[in-house]
Protein backbone atom coordinates (compact mmCIF):
# COMPACT_ATOMS: atom_id res chain seq x y z
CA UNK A 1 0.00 0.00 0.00
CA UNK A 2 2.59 2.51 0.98
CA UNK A 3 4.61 1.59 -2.05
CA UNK A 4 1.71 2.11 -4.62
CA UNK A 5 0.85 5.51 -3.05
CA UNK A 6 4.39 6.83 -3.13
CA UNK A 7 4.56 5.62 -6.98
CA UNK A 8 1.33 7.40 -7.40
CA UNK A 9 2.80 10.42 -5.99
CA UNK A 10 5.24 10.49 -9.00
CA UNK A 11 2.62 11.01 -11.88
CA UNK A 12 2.01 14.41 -11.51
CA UNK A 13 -2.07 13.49 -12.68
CA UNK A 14 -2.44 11.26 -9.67
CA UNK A 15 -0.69 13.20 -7.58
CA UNK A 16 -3.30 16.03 -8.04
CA UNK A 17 -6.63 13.45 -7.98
CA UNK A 18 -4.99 12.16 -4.59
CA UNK A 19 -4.26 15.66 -3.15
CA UNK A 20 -8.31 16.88 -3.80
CA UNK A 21 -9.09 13.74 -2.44
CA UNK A 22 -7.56 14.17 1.07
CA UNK A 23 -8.42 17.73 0.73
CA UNK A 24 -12.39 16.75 0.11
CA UNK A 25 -12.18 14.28 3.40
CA UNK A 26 -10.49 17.06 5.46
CA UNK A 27 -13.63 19.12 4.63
CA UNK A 28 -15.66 16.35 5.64
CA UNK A 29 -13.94 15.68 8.76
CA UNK A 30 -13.84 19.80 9.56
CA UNK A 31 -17.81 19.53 9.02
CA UNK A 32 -18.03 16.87 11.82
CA UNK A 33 -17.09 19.55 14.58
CA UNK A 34 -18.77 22.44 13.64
CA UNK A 35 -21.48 22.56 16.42
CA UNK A 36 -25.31 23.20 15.83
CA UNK A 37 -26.83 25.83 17.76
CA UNK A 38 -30.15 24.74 19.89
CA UNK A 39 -28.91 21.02 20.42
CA UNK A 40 -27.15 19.95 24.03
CA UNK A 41 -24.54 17.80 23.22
CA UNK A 42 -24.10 15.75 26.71
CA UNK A 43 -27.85 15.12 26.81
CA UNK A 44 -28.20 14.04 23.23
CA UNK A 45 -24.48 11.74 23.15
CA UNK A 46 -26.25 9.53 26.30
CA UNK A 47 -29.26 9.36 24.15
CA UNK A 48 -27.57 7.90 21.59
CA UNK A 49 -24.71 5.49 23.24
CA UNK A 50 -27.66 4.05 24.72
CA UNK A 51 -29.03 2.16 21.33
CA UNK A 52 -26.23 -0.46 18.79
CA UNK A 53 -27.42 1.00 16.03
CA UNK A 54 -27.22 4.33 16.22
CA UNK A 55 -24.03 3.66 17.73
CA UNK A 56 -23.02 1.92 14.67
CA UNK A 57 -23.90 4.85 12.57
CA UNK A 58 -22.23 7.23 14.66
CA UNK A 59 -18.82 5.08 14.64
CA UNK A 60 -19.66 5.56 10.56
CA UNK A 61 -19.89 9.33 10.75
CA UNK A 62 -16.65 9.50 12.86
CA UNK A 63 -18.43 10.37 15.83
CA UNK A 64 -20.19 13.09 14.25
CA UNK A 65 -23.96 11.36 15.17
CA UNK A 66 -23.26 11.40 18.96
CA UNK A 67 -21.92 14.80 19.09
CA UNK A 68 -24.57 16.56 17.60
CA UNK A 69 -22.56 18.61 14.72
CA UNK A 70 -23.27 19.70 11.19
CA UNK A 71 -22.37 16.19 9.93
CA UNK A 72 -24.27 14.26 12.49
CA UNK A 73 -26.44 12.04 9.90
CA UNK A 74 -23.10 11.58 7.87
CA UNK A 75 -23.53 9.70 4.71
CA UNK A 76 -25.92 6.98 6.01
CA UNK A 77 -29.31 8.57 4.72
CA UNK A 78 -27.25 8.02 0.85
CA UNK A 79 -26.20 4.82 1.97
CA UNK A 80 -29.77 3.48 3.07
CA UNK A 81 -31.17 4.67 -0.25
CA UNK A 82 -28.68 3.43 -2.62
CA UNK A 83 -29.75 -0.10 -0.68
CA UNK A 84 -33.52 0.92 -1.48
CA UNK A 85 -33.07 1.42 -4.61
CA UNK A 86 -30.58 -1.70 -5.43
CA UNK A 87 -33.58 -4.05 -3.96
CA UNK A 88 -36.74 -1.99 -5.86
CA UNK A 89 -34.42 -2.77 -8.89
CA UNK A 90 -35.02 -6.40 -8.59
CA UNK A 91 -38.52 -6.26 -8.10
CA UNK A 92 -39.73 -2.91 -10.33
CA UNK A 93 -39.62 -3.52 -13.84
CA UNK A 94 -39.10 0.07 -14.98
CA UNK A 95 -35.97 0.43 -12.90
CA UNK A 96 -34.68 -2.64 -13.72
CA UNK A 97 -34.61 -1.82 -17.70
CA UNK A 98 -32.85 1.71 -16.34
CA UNK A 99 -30.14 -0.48 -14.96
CA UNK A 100 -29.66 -2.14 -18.21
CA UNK A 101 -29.84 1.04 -20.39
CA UNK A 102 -25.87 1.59 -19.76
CA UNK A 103 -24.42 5.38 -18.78
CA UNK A 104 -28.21 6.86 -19.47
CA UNK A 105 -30.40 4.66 -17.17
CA UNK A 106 -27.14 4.99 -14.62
CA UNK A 107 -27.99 8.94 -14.65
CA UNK A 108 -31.44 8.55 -13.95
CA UNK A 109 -30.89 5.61 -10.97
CA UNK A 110 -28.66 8.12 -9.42
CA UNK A 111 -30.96 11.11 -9.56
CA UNK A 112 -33.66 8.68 -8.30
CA UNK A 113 -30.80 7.66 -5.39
CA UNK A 114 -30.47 11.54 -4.83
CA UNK A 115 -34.26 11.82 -4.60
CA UNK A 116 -34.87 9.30 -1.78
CA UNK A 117 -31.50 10.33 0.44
CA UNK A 118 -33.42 13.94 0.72
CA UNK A 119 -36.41 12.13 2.00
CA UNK A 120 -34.45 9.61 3.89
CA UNK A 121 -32.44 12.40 5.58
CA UNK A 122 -35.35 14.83 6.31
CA UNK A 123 -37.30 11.65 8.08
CA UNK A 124 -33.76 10.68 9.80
CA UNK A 125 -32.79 13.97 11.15
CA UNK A 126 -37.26 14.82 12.79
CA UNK A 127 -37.16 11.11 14.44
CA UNK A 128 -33.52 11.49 15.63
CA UNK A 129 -33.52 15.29 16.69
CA UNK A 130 -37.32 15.60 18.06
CA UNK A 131 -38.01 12.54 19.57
CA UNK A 132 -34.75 11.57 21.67
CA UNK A 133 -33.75 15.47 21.75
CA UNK A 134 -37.11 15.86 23.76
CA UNK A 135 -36.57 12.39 25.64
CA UNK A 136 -33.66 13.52 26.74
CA UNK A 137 -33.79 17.29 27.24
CA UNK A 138 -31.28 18.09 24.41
CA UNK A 139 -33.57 20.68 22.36
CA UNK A 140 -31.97 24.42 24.04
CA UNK A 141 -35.31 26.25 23.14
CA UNK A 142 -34.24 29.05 24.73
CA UNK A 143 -32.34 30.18 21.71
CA UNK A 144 -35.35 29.83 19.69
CA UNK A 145 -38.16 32.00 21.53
CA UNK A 146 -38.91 29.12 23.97
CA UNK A 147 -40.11 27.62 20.96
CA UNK A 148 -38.97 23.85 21.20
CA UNK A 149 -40.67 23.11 17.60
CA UNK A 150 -39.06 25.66 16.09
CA UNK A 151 -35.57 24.16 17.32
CA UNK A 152 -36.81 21.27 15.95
CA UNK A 153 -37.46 22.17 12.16
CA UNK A 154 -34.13 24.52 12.37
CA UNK A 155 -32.15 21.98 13.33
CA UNK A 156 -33.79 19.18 11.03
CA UNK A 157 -33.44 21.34 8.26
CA UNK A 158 -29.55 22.11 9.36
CA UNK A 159 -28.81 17.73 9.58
CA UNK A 160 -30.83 17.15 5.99
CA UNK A 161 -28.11 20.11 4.72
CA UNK A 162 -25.68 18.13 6.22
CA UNK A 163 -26.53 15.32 4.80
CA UNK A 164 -26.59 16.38 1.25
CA UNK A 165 -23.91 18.08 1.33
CA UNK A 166 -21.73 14.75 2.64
CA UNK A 167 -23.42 12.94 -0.72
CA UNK A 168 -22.04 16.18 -2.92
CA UNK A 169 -18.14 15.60 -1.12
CA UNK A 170 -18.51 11.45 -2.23
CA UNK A 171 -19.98 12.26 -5.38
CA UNK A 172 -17.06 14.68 -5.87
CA UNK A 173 -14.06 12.53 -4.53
CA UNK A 174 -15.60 9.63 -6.83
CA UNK A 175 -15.84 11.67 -10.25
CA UNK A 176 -12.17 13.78 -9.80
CA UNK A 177 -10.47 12.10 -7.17
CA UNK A 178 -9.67 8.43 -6.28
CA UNK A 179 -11.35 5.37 -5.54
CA UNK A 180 -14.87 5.40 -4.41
CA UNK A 181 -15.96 8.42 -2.23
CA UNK A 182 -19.03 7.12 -0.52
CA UNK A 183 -16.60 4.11 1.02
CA UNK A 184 -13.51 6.29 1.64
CA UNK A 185 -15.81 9.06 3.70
CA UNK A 186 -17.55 6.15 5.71
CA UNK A 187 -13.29 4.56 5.64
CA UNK A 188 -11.96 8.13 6.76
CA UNK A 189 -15.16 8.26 9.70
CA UNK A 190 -14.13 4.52 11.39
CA UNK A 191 -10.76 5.28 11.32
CA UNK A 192 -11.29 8.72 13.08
CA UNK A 193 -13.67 7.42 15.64
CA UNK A 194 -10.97 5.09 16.51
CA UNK A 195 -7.89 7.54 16.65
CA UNK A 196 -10.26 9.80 18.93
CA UNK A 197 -10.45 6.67 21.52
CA UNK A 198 -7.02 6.10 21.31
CA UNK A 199 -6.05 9.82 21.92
CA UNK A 200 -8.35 9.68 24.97
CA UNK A 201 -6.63 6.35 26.29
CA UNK A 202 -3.10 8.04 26.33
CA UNK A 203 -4.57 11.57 27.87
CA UNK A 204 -4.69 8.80 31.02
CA UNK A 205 -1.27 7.31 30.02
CA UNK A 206 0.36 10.17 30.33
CA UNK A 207 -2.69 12.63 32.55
CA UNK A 208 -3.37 14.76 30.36
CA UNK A 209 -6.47 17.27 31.06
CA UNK A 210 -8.57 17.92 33.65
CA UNK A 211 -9.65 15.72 36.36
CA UNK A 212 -7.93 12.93 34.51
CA UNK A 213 -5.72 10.42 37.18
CA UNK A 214 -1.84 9.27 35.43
CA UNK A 215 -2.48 5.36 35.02
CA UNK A 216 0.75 4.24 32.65
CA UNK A 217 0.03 0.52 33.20
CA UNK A 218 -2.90 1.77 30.49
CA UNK A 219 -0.01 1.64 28.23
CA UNK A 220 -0.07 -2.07 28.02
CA UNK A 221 -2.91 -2.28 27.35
CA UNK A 222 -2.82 0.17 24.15
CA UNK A 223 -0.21 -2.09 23.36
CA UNK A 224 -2.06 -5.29 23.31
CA UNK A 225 -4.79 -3.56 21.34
CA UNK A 226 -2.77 -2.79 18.92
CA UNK A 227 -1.56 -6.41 18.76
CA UNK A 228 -4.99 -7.81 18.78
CA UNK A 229 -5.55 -5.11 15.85
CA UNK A 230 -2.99 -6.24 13.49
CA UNK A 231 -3.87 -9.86 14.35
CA UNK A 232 -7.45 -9.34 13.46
CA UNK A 233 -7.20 -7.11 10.35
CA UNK A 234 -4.59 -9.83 9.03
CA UNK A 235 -7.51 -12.63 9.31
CA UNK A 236 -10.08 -10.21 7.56
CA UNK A 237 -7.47 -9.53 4.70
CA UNK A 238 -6.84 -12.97 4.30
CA UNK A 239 -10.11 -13.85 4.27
CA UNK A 240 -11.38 -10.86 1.65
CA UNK A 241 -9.13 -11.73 -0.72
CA UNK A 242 -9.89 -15.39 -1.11
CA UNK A 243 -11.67 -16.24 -4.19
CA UNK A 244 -13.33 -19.20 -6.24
CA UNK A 245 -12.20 -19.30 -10.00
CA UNK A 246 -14.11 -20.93 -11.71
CA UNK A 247 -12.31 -21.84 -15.37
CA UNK A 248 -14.46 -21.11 -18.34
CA UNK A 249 -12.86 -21.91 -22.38
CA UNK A 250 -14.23 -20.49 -25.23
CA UNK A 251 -14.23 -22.47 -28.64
CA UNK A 252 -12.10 -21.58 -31.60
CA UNK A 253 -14.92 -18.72 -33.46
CA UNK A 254 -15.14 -17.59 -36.90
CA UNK A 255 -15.82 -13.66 -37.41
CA UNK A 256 -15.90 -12.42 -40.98
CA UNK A 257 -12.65 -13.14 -42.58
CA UNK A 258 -10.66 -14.17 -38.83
CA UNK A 259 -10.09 -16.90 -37.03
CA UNK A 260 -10.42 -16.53 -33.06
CA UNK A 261 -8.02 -18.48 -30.84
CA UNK A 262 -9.33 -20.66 -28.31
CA UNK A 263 -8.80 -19.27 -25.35
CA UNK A 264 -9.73 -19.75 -21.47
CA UNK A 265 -10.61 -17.18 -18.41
CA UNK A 266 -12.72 -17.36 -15.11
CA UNK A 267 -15.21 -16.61 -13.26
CA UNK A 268 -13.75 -15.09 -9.44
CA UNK A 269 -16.32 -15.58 -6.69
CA UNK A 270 -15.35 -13.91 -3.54
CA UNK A 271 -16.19 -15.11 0.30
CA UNK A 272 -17.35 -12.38 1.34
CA UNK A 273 -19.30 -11.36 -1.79
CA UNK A 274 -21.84 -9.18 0.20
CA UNK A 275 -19.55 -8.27 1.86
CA UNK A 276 -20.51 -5.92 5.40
CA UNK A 277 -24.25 -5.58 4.27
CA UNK A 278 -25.47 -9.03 5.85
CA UNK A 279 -23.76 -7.66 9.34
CA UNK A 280 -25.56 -4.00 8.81
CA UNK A 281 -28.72 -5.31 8.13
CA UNK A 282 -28.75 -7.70 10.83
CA UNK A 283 -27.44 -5.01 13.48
CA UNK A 284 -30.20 -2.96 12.27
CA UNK A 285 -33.06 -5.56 12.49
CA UNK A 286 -32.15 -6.17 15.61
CA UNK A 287 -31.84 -2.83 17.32
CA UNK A 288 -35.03 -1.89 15.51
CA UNK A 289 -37.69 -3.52 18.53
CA UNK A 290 -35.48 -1.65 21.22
CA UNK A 291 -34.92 1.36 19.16
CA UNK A 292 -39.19 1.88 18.87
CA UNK A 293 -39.29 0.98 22.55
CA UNK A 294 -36.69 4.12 23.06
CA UNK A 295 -38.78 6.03 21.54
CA UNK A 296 -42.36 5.43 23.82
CA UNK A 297 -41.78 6.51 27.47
CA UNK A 298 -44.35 4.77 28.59
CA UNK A 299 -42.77 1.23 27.58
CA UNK A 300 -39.43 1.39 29.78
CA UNK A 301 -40.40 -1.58 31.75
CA UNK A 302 -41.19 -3.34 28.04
CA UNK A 303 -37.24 -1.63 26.70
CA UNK A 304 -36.06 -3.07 30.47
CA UNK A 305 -37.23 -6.28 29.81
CA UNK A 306 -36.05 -6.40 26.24
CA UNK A 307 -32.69 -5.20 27.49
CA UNK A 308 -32.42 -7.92 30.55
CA UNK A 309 -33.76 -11.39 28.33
CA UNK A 310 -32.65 -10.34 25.10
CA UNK A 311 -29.42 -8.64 24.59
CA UNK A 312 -25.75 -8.84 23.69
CA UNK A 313 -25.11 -7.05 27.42
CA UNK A 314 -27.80 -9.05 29.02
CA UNK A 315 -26.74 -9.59 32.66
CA UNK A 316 -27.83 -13.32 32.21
CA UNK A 317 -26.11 -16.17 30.29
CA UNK A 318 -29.02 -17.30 28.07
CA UNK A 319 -30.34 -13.54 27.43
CA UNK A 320 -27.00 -13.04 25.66
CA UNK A 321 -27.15 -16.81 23.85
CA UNK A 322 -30.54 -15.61 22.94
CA UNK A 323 -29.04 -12.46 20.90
CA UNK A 324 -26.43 -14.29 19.81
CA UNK A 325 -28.49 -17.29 18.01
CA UNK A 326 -30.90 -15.05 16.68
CA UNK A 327 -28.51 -12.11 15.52
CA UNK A 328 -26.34 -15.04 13.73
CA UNK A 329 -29.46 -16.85 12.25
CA UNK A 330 -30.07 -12.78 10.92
CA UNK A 331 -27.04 -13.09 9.24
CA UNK A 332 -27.42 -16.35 7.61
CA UNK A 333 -30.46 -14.74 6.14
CA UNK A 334 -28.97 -11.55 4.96
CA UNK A 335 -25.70 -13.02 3.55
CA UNK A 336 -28.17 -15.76 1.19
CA UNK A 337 -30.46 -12.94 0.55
CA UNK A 338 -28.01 -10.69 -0.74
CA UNK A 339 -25.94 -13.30 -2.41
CA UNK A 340 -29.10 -13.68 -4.70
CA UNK A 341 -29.01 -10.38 -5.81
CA UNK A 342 -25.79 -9.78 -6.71
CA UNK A 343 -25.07 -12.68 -8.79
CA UNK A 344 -27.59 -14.59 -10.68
CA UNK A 345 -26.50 -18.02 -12.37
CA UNK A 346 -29.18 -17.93 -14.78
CA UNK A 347 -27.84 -14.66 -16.09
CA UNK A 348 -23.91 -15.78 -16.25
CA UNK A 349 -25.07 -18.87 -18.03
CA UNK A 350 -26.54 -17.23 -20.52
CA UNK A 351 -23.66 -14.62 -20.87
CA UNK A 352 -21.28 -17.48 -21.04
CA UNK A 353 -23.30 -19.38 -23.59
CA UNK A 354 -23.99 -16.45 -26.55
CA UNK A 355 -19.67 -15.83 -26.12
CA UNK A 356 -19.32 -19.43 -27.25
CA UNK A 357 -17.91 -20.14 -23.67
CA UNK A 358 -18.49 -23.36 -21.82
CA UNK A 359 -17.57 -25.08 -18.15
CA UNK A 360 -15.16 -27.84 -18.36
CA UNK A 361 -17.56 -31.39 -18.08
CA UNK A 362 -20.53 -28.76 -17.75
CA UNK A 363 -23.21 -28.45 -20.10
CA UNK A 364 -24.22 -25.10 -21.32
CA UNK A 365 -27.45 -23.60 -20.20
CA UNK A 366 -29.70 -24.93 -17.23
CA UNK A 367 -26.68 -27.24 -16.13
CA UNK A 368 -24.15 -24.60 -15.99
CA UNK A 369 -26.73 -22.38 -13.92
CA UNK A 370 -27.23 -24.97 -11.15
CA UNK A 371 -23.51 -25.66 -11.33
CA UNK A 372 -22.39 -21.75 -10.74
CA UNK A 373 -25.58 -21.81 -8.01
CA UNK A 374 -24.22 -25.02 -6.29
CA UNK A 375 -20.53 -23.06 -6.01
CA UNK A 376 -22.39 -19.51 -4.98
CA UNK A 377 -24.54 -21.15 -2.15
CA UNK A 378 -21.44 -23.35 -0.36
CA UNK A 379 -18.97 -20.21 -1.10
CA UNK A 380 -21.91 -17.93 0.48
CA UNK A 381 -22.13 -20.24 3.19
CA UNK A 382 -18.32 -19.68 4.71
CA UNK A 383 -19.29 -16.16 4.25
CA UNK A 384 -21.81 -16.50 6.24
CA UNK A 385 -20.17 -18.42 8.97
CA UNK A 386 -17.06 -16.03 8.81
CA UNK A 387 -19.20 -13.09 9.38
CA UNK A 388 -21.01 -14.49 11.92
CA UNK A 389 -17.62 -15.22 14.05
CA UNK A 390 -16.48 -11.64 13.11
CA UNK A 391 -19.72 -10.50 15.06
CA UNK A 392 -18.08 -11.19 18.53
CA UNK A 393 -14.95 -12.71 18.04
CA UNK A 394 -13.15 -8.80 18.15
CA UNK A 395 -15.47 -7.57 20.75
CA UNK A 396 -14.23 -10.48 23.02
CA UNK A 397 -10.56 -10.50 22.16
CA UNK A 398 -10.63 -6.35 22.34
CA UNK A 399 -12.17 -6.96 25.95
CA UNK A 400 -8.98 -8.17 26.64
CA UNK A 401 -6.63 -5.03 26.68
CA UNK A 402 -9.83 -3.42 28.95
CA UNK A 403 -13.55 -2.72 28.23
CA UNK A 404 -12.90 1.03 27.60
CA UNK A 405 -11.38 -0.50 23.76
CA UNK A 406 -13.92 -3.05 23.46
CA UNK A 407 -15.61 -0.49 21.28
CA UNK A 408 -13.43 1.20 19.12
CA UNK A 409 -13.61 -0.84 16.37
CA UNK A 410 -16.70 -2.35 15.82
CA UNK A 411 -17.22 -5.75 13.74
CA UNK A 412 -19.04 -3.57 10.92
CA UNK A 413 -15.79 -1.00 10.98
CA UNK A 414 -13.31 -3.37 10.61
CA UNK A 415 -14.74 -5.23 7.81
CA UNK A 416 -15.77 -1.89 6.11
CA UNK A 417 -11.87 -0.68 6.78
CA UNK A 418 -9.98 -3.49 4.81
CA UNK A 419 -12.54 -3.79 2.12
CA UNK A 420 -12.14 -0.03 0.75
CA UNK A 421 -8.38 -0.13 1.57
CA UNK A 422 -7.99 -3.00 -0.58
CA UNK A 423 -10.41 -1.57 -3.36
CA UNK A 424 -8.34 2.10 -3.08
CA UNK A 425 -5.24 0.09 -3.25
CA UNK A 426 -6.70 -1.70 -6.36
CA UNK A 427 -7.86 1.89 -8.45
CA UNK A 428 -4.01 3.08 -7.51
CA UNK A 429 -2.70 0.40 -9.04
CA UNK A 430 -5.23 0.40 -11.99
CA UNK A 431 -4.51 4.30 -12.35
CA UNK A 432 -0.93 3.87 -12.20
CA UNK A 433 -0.74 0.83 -14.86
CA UNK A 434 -2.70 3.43 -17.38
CA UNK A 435 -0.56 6.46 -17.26
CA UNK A 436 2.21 3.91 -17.50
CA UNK A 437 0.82 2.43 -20.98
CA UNK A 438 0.01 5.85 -21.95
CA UNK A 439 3.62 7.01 -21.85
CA UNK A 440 5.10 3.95 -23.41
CA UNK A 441 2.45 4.38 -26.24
CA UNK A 442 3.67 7.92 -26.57
């Protein structure tokens, strides 16, 4: 990695799509402290420690959710309706001929995309704002004429600005900078989140600030963390980059006047092919019943309950078994489910059959679909398991070096960390290669 971006920093082209890339993120990380006026950050972080998934969105948005600031919804109301709109384009017709209409119908699925994050983000930033800013005494209406609704709509209206504006700086890094900027804001928030926590961890090391006790035994256990760390982010690498090829050879063709070489390629079918969606959408599912019960005062003894019988911090043994069946059953589900609709066999088959290609002992058509589905549904099934041990495995081994790290990177995080380091590696190197056939061809 460090040797591909110093090689990129040669070509003077990449040098300057890498510079306005780090120079977009700053902005986006500069946007996640600028405070919002009306909003009491102590009462409204407790609010929202208190529920996984906002949690998990706020370790997304670099912290930016929990504090309150300009960036607080971050890029997740553009990430929820990019998912929207990828499963309406199974099921809705129209869409789906959009998605096969090449650079045209991409134009008018991204507009759509744009469309529904506005909504998303308007209905995001009421629920989160009004409801747990008035649980939890966050709204200052005193700024606002005592008016606590007009709070409300200002700030709303501040958040869905927010929001947008985090979609323009993605948008932006993805058509002038490098790599995808969607995945490197969410890649630039984990990693922030996490540097924050460590920062705080060696203010005690060292104690630094105010009421804050000198504890430099906390130094070993930074230093196990960081062991644990590497150890962990090797398995995920390892495990991300494994593949199934599947060898396909194409017959000797025939095209006007030509003959066409036999030749042979394949087919690379990844692990972790869904990769971190399965784990989002099972986080999300369920947080969702405790979440609602947040939301009602009047059903704390039903949220007590639900957090005593059925939770990952469930003070008894089979409340946390409970969770952890169900939330790894969830991601069985999610990891098949979205394993379907990213690759369909029926649809390879046929693209393998009109090239004149064919599967070694296979027969083309129906038999080569059930073949490719066979391989996708035991491939999909490690995935599945894998994720599922990535859902506690690092929270366990981080509780290790000391329960104040158990947190700073999440399951989700990591995962979402290595995947868009290895894909920004991958454009580098893809960059690179090009200017470097452009010269020679000059």
């Amino acid at each position: 990695m460090l040797e591909t971006i110093k090689n990129a920093f040669r070509n003077k082209d990449i040098r300057k799509k890498l510079l306005l890339t780090f120079l977009l993120l700053l902005i986006f990380r500069l946007g996640c402290y600028i405070p919002v006026p009306g909003l009491l950050r102590s009462n409204f972080e407790s609010a929202i420690t208190g529920n996984d998934f906002l949690s998990l969105m706020s370790g997304i948005s670099g912290g930016a959710l929990a504090n309150g600031t300009l960036f607080a919804l971050g890029i997740g109301p553009y990430i929820n309706a990019s998912i929207i709109v990828q499963l309406l384009t199974v099921g809705i017709p129209a869409l789906e001929r959009w998605s096969k209409q090449g650079e045209e119908g991409t134009k008018k699925i991204t507009n759509l995309t744009r469309i529904i994050t506005i909504i998303l983000a308007v209905v995001q930033s009421i629920g989160i704002i009004v409801l747990f800013g008035n649980n939890q005494n966050a709204i200052q209406s005193s700024l606002f004429f005592d008016q606590t609704w007009l709070a409300g709509i200002f700030m709303a209206v501040v958040y869905t600005a927010g929001a947008c504006l985090v979609m323009w700086l993605g948008e932006r890094i993805t058509d002038f900078g490098v790599g995808n900027g969607i995945s490197l804001i969410i890649f630039i928030g984990i990693l922030s989140t996490a540097g924050i926590a460590l920062v705080e961890k060696f203010k005690i090391v060292f104690g630094v600030g105010e009421g804050v006790t000198q504890d430099v035994n906390q130094l070993w256990n930074i230093a196990l963390f960081l062991v644990l760390s590497v150890v962990i982010f090797f398995a995920v690498v390892f495990v991300d980059l494994a593949e199934r090829k599947v060898p396909i050879n194409y017959a000797k063709q025939i095209r006007g006047n030509r003959m066409m070489a036999a030749q042979s390629s394949s087919i690379p079918m990844k692990i972790t092919g869904g990769g971190v969606m399965p784990l989002i959408f099972a986080f999300a599912i369920i947080s969702f019943p405790s979440m609602i019960m947040s939301l009602v005062p009047s059903w704390n003894d039903e949220l007590t309950w639900w957090q005593t019988y059925f939770s990952g911090s469930s003070p008894y043994w089979y409340g946390q078994v409970v969770y952890a069946v169900v939330l790894a059953a969830l991601i069985f589900a999610f990891a098949f489910f979205y394993s379907q609709i990213q690759f369909n066999p029926e649809d390879v088959s046929r693209s393998i059959q009109q090239n004149g290609g064919f599967i070694q002992g296979i027969r083309p058509g129906k038999p080569t679909a059930q073949y490719l589905d066979k391989i996708n549904k035991r491939i999909t099934l490690f995935g599945a398991i894998f994720l599922t041990l990535m859902a506690f495995i690092p929270s366990v081994m981080f509780s290790w070096a000391g329960q104040d790290l158990v947190n700073v990177f999440s399951t989700t995080g990591i995962l979402i960390v290595v995947s868009v380091a290895l894909e920004f590696e991958q454009q580098l190197q893809a960059q690179i290669s090009m200017k470097q056939y452009k010269g020679f061809l000059k």
